[in-house]
PDB file of N, CA and C in Angstrom:
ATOM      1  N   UNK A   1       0.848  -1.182   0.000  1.00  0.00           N
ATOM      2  CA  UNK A   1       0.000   0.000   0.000  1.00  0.00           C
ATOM      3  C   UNK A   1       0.888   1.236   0.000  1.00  0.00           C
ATOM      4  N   UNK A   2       0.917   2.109  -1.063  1.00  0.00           N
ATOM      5  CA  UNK A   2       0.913   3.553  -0.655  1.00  0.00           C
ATOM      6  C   UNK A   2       0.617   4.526  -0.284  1.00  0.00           C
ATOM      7  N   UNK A   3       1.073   5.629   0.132  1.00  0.00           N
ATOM      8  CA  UNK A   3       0.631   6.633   1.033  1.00  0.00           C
ATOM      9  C   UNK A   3       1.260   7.831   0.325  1.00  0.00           C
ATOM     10  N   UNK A   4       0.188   8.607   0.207  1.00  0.00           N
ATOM     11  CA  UNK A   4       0.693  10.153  -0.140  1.00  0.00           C
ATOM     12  C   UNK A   4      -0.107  11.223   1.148  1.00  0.00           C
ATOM     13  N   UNK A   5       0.340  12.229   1.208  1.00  0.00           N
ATOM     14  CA  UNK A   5      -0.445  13.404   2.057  1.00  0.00           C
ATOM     15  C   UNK A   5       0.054  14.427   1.221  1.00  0.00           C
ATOM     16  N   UNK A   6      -1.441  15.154   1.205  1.00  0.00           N
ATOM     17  CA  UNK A   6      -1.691  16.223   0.843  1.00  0.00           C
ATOM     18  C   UNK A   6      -2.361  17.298   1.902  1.00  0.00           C
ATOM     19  N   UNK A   7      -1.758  18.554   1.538  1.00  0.00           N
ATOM     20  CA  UNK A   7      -1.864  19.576   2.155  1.00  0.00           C
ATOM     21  C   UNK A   7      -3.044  20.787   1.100  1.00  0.00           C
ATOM     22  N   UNK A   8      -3.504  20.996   1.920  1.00  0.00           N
ATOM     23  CA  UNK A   8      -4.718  21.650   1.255  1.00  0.00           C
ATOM     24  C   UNK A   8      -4.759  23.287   2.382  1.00  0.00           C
ATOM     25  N   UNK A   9      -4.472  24.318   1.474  1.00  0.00           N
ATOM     26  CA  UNK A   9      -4.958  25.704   2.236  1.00  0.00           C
ATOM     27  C   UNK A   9      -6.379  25.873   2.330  1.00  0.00           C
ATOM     28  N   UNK A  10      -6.993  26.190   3.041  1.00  0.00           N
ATOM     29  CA  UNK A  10      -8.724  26.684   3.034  1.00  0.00           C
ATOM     30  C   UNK A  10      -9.020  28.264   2.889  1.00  0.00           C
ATOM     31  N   UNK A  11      -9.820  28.653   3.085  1.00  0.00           N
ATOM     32  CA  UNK A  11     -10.289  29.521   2.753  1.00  0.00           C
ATOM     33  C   UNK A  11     -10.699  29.825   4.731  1.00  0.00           C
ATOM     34  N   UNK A  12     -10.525  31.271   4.866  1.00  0.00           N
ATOM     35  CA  UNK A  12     -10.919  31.585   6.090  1.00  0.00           C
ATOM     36  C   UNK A  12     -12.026  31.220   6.980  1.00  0.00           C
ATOM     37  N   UNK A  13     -12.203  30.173   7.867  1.00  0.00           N
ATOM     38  CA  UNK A  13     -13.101  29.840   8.620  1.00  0.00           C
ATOM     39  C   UNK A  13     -14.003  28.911   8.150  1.00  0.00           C
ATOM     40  N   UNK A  14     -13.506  27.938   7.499  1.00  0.00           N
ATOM     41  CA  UNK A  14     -13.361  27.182   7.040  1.00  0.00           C
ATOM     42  C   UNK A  14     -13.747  25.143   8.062  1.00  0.00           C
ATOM     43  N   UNK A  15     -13.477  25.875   8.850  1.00  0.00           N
ATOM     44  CA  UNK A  15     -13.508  24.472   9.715  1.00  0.00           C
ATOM     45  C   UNK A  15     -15.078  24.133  10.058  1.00  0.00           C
ATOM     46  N   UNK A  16     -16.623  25.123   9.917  1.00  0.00           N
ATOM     47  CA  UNK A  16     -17.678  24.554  10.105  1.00  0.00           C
ATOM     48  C   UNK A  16     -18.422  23.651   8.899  1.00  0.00           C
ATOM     49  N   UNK A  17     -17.482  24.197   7.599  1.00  0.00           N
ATOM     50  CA  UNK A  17     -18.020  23.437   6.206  1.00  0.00           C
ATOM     51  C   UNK A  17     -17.001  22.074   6.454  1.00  0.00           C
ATOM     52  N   UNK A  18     -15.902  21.605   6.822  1.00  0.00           N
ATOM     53  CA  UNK A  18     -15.139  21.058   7.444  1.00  0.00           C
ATOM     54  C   UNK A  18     -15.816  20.067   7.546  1.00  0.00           C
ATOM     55  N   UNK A  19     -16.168  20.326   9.089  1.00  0.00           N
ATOM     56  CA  UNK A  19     -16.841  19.014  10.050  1.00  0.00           C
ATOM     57  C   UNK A  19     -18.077  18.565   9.938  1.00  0.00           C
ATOM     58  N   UNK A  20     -19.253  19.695   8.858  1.00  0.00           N
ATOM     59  CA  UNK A  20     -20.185  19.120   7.804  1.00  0.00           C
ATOM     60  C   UNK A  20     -19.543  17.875   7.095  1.00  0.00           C
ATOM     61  N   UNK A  21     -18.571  18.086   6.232  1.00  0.00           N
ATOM     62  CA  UNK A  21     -18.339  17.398   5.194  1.00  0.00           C
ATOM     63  C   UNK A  21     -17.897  15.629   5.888  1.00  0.00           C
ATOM     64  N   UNK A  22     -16.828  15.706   7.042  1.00  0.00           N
ATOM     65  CA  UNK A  22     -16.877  14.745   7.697  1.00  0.00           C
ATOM     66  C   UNK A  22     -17.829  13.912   8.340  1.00  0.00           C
ATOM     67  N   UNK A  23     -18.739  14.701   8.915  1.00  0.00           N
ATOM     68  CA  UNK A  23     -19.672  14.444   9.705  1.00  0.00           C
ATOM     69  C   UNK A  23     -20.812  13.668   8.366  1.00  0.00           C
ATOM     70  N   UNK A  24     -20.805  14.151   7.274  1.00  0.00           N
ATOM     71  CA  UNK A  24     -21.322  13.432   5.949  1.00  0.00           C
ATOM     72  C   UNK A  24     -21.074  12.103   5.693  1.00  0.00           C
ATOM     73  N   UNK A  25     -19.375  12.361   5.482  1.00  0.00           N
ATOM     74  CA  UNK A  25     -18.981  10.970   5.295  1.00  0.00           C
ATOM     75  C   UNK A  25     -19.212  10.227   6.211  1.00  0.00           C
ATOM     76  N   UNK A  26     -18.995  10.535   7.532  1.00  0.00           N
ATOM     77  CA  UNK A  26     -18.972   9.379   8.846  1.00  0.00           C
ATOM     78  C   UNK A  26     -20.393   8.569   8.450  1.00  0.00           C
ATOM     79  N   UNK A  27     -21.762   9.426   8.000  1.00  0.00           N
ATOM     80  CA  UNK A  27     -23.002   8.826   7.982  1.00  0.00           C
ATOM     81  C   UNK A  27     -22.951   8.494   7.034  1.00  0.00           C
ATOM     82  N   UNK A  28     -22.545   8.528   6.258  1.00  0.00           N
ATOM     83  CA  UNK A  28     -22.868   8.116   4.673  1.00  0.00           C
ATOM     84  C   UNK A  28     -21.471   7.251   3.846  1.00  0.00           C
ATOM     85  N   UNK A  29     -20.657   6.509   4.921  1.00  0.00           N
ATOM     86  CA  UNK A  29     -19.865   6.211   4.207  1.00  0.00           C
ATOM     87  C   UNK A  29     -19.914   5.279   2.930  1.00  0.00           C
ATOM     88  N   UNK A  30     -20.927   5.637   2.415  1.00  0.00           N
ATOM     89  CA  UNK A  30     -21.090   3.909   1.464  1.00  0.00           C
ATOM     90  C   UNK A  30     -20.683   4.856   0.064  1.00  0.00           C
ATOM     91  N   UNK A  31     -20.846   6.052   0.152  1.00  0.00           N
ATOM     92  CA  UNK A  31     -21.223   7.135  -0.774  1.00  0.00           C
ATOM     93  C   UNK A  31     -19.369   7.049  -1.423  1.00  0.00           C
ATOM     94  N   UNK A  32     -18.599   7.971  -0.307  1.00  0.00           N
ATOM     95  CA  UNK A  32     -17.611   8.548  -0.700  1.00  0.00           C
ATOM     96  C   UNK A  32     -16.250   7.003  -0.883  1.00  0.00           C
ATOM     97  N   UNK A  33     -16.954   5.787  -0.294  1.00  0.00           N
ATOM     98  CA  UNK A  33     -15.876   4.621  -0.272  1.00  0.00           C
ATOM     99  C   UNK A  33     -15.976   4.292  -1.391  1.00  0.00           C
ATOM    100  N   UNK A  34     -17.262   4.487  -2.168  1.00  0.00           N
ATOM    101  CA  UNK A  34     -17.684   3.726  -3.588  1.00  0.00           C
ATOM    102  C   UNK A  34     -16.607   4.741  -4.617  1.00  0.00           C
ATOM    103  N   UNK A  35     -17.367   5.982  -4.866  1.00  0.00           N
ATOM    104  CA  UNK A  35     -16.228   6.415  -5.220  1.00  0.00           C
ATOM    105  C   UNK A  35     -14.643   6.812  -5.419  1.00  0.00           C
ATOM    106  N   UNK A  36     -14.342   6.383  -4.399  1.00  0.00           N
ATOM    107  CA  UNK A  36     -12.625   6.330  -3.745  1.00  0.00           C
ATOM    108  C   UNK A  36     -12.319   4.536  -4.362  1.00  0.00           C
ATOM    109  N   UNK A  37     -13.106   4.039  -4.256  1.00  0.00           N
ATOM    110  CA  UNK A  37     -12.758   2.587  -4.603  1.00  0.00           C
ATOM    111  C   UNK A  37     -12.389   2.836  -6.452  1.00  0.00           C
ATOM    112  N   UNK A  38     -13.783   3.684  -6.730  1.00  0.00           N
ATOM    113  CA  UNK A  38     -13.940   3.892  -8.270  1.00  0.00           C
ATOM    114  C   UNK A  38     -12.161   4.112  -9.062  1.00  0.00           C
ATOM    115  N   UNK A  39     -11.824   5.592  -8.007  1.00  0.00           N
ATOM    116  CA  UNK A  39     -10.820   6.218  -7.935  1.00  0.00           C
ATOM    117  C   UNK A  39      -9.561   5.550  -8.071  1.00  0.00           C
ATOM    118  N   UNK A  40      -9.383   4.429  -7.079  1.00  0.00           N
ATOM    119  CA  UNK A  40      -8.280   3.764  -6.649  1.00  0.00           C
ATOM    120  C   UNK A  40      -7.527   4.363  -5.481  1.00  0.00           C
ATOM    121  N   UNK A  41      -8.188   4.942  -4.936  1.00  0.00           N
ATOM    122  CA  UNK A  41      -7.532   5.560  -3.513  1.00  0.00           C
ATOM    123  C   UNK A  41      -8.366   5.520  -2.567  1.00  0.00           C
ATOM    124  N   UNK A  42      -8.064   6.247  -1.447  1.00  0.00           N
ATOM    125  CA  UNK A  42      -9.306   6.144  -0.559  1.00  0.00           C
ATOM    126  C   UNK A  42      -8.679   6.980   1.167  1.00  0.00           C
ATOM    127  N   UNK A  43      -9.008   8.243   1.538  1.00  0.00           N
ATOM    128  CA  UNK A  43      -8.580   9.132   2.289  1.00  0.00           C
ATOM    129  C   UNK A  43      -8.159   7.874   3.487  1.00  0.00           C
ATOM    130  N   UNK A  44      -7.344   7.545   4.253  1.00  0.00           N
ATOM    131  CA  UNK A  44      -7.068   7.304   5.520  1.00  0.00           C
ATOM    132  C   UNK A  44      -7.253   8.502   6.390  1.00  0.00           C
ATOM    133  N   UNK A  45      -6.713   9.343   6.709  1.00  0.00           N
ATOM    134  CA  UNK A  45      -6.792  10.401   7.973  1.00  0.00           C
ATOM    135  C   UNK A  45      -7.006  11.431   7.319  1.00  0.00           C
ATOM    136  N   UNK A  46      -7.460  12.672   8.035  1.00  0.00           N
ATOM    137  CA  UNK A  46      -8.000  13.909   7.562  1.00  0.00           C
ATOM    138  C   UNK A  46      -7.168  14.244   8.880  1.00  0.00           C
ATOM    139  N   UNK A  47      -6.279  16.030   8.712  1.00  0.00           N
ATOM    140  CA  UNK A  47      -6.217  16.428  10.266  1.00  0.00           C
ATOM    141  C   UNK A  47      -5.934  17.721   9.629  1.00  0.00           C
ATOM    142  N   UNK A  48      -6.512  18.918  10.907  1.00  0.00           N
ATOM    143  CA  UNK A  48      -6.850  20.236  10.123  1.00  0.00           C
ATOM    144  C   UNK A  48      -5.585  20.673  11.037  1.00  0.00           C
ATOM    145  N   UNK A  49      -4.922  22.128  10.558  1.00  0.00           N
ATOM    146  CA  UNK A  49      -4.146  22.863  11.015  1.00  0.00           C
ATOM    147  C   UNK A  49      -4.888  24.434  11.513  1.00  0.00           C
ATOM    148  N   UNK A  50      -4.424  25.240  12.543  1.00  0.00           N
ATOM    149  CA  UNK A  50      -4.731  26.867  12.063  1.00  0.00           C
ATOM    150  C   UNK A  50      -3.573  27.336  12.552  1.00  0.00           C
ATOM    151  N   UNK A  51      -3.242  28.289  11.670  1.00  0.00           N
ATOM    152  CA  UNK A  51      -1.996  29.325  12.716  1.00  0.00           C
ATOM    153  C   UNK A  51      -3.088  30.708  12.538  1.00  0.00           C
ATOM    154  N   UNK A  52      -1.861  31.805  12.568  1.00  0.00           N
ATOM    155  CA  UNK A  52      -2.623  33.100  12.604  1.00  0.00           C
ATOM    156  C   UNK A  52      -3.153  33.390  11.066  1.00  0.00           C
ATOM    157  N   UNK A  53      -2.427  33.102  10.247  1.00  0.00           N
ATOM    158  CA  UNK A  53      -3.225  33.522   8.917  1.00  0.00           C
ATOM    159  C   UNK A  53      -3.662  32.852   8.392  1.00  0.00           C
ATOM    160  N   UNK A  54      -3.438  31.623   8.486  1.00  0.00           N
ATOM    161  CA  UNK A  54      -4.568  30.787   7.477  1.00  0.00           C
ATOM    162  C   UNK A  54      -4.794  29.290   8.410  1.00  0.00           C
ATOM    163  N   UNK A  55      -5.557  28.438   7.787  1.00  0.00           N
ATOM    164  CA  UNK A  55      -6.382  27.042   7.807  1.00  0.00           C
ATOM    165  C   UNK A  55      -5.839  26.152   6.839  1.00  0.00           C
ATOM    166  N   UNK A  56      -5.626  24.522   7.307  1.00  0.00           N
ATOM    167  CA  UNK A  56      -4.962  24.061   6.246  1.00  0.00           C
ATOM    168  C   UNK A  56      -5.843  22.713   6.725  1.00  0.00           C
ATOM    169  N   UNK A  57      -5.982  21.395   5.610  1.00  0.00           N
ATOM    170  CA  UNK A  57      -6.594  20.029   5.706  1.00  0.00           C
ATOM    171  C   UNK A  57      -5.007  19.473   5.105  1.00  0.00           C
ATOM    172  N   UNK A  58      -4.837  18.181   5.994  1.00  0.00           N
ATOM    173  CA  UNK A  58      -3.732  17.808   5.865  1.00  0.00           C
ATOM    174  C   UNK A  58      -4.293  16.222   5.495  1.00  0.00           C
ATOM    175  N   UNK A  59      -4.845  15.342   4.222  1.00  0.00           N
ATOM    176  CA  UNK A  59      -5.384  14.258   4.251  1.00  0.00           C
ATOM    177  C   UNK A  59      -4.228  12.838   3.455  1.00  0.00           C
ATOM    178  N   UNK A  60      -3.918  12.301   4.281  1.00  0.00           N
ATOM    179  CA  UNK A  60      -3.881  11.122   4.033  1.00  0.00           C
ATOM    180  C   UNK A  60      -3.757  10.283   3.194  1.00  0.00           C
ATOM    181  N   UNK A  61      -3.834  10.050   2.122  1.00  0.00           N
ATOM    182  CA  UNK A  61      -4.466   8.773   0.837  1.00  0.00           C
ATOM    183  C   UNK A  61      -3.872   7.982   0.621  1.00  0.00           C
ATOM    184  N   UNK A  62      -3.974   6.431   0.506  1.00  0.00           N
ATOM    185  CA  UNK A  62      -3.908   5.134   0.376  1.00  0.00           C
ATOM    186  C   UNK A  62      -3.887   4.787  -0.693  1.00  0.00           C
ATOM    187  N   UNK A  63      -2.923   3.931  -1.824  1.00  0.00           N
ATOM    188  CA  UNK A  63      -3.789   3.691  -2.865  1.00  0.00           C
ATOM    189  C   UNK A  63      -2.806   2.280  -3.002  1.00  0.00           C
ATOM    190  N   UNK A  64      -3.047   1.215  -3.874  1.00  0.00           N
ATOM    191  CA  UNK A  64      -2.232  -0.010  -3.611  1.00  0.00           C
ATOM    192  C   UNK A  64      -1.313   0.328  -5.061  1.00  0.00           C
ATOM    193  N   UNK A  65      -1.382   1.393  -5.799  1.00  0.00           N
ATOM    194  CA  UNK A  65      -0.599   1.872  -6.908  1.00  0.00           C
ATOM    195  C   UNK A  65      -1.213   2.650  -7.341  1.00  0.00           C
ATOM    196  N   UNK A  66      -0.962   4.037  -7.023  1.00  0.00           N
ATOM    197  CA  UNK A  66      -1.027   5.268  -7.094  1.00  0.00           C
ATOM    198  C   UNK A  66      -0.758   5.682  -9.403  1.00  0.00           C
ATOM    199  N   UNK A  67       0.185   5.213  -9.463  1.00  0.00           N
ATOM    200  CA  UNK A  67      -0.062   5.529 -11.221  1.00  0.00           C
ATOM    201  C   UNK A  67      -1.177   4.732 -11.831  1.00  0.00           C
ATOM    202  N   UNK A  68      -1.894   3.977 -11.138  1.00  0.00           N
ATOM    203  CA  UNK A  68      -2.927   3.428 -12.111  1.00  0.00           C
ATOM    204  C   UNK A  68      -4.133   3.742 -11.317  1.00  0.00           C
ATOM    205  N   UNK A  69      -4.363   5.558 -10.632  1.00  0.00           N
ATOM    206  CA  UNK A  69      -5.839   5.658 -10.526  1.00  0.00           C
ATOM    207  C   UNK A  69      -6.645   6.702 -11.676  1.00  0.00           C
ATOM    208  N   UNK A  70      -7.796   6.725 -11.291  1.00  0.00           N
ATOM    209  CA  UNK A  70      -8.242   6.996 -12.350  1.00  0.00           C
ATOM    210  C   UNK A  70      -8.119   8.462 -12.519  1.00  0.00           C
ATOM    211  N   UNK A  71      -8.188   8.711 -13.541  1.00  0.00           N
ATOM    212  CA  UNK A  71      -7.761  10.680 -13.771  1.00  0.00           C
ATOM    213  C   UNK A  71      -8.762  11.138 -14.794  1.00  0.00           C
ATOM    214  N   UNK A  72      -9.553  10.206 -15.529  1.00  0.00           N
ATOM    215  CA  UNK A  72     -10.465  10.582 -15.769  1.00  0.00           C
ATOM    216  C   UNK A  72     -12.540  10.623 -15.317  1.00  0.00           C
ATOM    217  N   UNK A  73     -11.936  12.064 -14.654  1.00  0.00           N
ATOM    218  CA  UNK A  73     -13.482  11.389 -13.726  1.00  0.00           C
ATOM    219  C   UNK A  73     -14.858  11.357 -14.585  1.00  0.00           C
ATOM    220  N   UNK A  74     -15.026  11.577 -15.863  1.00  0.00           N
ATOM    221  CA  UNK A  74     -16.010  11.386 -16.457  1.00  0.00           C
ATOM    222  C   UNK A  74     -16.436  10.195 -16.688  1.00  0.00           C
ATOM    223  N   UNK A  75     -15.647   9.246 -16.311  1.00  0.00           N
ATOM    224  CA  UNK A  75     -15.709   7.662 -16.483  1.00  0.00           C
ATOM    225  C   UNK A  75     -16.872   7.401 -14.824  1.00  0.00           C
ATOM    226  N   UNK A  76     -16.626   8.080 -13.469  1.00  0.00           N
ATOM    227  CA  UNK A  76     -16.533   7.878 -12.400  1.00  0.00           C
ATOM    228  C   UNK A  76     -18.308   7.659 -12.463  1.00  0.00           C
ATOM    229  N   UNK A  77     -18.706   7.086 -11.700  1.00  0.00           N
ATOM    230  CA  UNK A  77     -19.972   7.145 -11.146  1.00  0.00           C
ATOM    231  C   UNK A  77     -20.514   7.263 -10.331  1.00  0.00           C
ATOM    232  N   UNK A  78     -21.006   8.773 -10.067  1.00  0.00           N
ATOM    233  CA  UNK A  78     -21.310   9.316  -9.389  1.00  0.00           C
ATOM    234  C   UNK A  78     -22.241   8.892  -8.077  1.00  0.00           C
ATOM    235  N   UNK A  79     -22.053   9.266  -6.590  1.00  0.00           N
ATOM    236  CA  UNK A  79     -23.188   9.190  -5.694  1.00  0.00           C
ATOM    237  C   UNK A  79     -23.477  10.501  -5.169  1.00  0.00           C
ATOM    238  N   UNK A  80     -24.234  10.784  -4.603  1.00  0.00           N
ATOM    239  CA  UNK A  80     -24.502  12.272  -3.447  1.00  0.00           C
ATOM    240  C   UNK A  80     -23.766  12.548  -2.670  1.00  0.00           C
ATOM    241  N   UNK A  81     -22.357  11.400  -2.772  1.00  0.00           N
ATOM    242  CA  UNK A  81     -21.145  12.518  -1.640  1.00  0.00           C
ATOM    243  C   UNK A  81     -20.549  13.233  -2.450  1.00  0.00           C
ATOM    244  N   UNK A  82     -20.908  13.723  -4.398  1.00  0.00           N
ATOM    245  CA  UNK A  82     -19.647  14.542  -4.841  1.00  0.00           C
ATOM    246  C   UNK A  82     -20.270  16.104  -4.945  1.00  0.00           C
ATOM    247  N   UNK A  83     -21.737  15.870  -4.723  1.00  0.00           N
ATOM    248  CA  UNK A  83     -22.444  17.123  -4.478  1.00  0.00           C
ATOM    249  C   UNK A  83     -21.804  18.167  -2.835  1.00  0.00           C
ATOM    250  N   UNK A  84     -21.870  16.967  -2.583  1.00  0.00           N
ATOM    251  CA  UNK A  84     -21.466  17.297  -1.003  1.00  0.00           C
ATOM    252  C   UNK A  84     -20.198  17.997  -1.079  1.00  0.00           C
ATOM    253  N   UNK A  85     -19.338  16.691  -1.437  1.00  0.00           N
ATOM    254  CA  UNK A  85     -17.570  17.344  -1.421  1.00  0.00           C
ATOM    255  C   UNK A  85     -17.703  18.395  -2.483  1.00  0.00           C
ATOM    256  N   UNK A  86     -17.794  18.591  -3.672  1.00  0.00           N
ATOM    257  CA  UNK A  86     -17.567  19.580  -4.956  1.00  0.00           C
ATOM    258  C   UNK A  86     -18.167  20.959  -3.780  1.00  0.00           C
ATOM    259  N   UNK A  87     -19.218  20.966  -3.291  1.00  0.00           N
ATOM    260  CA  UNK A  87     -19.487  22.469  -2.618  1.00  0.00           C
ATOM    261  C   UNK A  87     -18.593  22.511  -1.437  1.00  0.00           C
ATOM    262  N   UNK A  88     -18.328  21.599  -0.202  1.00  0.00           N
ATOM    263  CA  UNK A  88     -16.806  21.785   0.415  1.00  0.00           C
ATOM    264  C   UNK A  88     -15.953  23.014  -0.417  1.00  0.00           C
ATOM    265  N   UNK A  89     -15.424  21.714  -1.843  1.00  0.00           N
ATOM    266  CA  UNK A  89     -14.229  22.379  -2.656  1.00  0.00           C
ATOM    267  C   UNK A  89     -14.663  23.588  -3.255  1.00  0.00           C
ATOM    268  N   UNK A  90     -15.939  24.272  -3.428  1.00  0.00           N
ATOM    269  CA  UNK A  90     -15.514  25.691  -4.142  1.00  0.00           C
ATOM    270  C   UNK A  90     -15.414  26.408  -3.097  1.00  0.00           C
ATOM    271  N   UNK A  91     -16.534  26.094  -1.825  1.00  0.00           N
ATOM    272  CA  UNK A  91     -16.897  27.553  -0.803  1.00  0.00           C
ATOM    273  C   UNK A  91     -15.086  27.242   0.046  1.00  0.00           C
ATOM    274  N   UNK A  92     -14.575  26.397   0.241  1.00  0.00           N
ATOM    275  CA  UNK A  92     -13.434  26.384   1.190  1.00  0.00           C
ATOM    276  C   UNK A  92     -12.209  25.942   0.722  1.00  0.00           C
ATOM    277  N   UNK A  93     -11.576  25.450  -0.607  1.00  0.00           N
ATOM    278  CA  UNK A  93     -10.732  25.230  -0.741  1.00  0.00           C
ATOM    279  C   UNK A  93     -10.190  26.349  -1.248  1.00  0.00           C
ATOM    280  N   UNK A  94      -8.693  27.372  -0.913  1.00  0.00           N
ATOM    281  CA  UNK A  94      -8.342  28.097  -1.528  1.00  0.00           C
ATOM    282  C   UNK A  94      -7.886  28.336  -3.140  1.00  0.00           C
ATOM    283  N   UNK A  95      -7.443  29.693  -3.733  1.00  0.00           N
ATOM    284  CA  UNK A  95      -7.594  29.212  -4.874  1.00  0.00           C
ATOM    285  C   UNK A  95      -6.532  28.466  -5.529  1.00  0.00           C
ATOM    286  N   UNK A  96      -5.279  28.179  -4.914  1.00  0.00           N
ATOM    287  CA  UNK A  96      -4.102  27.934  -5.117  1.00  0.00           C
ATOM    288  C   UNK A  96      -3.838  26.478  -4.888  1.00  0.00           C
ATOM    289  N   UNK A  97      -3.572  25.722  -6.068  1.00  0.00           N
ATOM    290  CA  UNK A  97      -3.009  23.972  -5.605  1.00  0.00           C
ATOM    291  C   UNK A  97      -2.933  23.550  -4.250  1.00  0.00           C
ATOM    292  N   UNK A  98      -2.978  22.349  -4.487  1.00  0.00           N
ATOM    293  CA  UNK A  98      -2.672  21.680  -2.854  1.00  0.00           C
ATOM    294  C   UNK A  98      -1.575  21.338  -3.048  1.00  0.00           C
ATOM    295  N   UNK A  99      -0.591  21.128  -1.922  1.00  0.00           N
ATOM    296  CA  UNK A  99       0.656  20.642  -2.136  1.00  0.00           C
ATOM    297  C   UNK A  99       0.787  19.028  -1.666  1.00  0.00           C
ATOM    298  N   UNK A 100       1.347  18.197  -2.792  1.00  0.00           N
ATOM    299  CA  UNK A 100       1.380  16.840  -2.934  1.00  0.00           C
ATOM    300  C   UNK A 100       2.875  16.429  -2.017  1.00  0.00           C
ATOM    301  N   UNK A 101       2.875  16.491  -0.861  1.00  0.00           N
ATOM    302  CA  UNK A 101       3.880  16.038  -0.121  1.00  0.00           C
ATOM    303  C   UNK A 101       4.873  14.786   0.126  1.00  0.00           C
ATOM    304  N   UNK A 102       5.905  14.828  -0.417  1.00  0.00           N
ATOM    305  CA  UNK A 102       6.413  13.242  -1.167  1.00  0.00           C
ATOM    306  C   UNK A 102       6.601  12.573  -0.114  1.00  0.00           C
ATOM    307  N   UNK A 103       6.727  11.185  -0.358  1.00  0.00           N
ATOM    308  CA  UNK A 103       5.938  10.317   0.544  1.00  0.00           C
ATOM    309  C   UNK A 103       7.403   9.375   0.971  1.00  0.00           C
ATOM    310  N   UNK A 104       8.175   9.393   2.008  1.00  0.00           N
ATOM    311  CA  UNK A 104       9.013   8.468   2.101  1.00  0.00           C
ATOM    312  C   UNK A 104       8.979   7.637   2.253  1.00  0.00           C
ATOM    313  N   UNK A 105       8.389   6.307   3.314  1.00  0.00           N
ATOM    314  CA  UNK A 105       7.901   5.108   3.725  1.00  0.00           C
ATOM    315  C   UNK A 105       6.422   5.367   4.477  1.00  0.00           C
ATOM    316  N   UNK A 106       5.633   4.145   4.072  1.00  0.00           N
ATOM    317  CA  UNK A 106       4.968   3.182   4.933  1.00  0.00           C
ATOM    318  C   UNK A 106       5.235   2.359   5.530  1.00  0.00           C
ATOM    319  N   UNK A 107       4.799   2.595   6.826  1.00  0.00           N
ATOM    320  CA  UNK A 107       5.644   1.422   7.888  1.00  0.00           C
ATOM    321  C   UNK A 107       3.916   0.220   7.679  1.00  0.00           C
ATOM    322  N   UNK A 108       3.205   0.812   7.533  1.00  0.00           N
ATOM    323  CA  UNK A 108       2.010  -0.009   7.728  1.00  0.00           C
ATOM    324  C   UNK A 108       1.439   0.091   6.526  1.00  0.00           C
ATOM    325  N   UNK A 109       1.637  -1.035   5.807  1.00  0.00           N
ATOM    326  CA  UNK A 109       2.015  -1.322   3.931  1.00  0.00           C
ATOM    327  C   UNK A 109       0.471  -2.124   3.882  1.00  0.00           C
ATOM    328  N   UNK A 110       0.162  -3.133   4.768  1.00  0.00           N
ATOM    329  CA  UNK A 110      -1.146  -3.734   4.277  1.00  0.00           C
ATOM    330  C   UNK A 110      -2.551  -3.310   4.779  1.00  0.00           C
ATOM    331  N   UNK A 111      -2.365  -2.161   5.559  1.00  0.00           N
ATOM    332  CA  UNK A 111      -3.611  -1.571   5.747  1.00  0.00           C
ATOM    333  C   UNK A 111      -4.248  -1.377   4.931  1.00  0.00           C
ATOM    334  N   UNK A 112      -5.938  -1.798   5.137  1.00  0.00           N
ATOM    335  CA  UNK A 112      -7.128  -1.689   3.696  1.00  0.00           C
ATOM    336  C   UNK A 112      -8.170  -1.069   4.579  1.00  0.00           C
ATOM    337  N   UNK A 113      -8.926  -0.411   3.624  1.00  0.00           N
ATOM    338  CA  UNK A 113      -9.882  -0.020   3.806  1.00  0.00           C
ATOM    339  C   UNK A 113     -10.787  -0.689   4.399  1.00  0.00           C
ATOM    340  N   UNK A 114     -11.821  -0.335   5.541  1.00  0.00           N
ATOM    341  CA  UNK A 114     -12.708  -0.806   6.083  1.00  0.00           C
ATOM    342  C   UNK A 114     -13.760   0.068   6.204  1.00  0.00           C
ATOM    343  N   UNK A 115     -15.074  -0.477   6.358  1.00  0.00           N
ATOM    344  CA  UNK A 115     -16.052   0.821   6.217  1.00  0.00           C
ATOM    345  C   UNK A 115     -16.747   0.651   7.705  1.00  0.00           C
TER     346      UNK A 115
END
């Protein structure tokens, strides 16, 4: 299994659309696993940052080979968690890339997804 983390800036105050969006998935996980499965990845940890000027989502992702997920999402099939996440991503993600943080080891290589 691989592991990447990504760093994501937010948009100011940011953390009540946040713990909506979690609080979504927690109930609805059948939604966002289907699609992440679709994907070939699938978030492990979410953990938020604040300093004085900004908000950051620091997430996790799993994938058992990361060059063979999917990049074209018009293929993807859709459920009601991308309504959910897509409004997350305009009202709170800033406007600037996330930064793809290179990944040195997994110590814990066969961890899988569980719902």
């Amino acid at each position: 299994m691989e592991s990447k983390l990504l760093k994501i800036k937010l948009n100011p105050n940011s953390r009540i659309q946040l713990n909506s969006l979690i609080s979504y998935m927690r109930e609805n996980i059948e939604f966002p696993k289907s699609e992440m499965e679709q994907k070939g990845y699938f978030w492990d940890s979410v953990f938020y940052e604040k300093d004085e000027e900004y908000e950051y989502i620091y997430i996790v992702i799993k994938s058992s080979d990361f060059s063979k997920i999917m990049m074209d999402e018009s293929e993807l099939v859709v459920s009601p968690f991308r309504g959910v996440y897509e409004k997350f991503r305009s009202q709170c993600w800033a406007s600037e890339p996330y930064i793809d943080i290179e990944p040195i080891f997994c110590f814990n290589s066969t961890l899988t997804f569980s719902g």
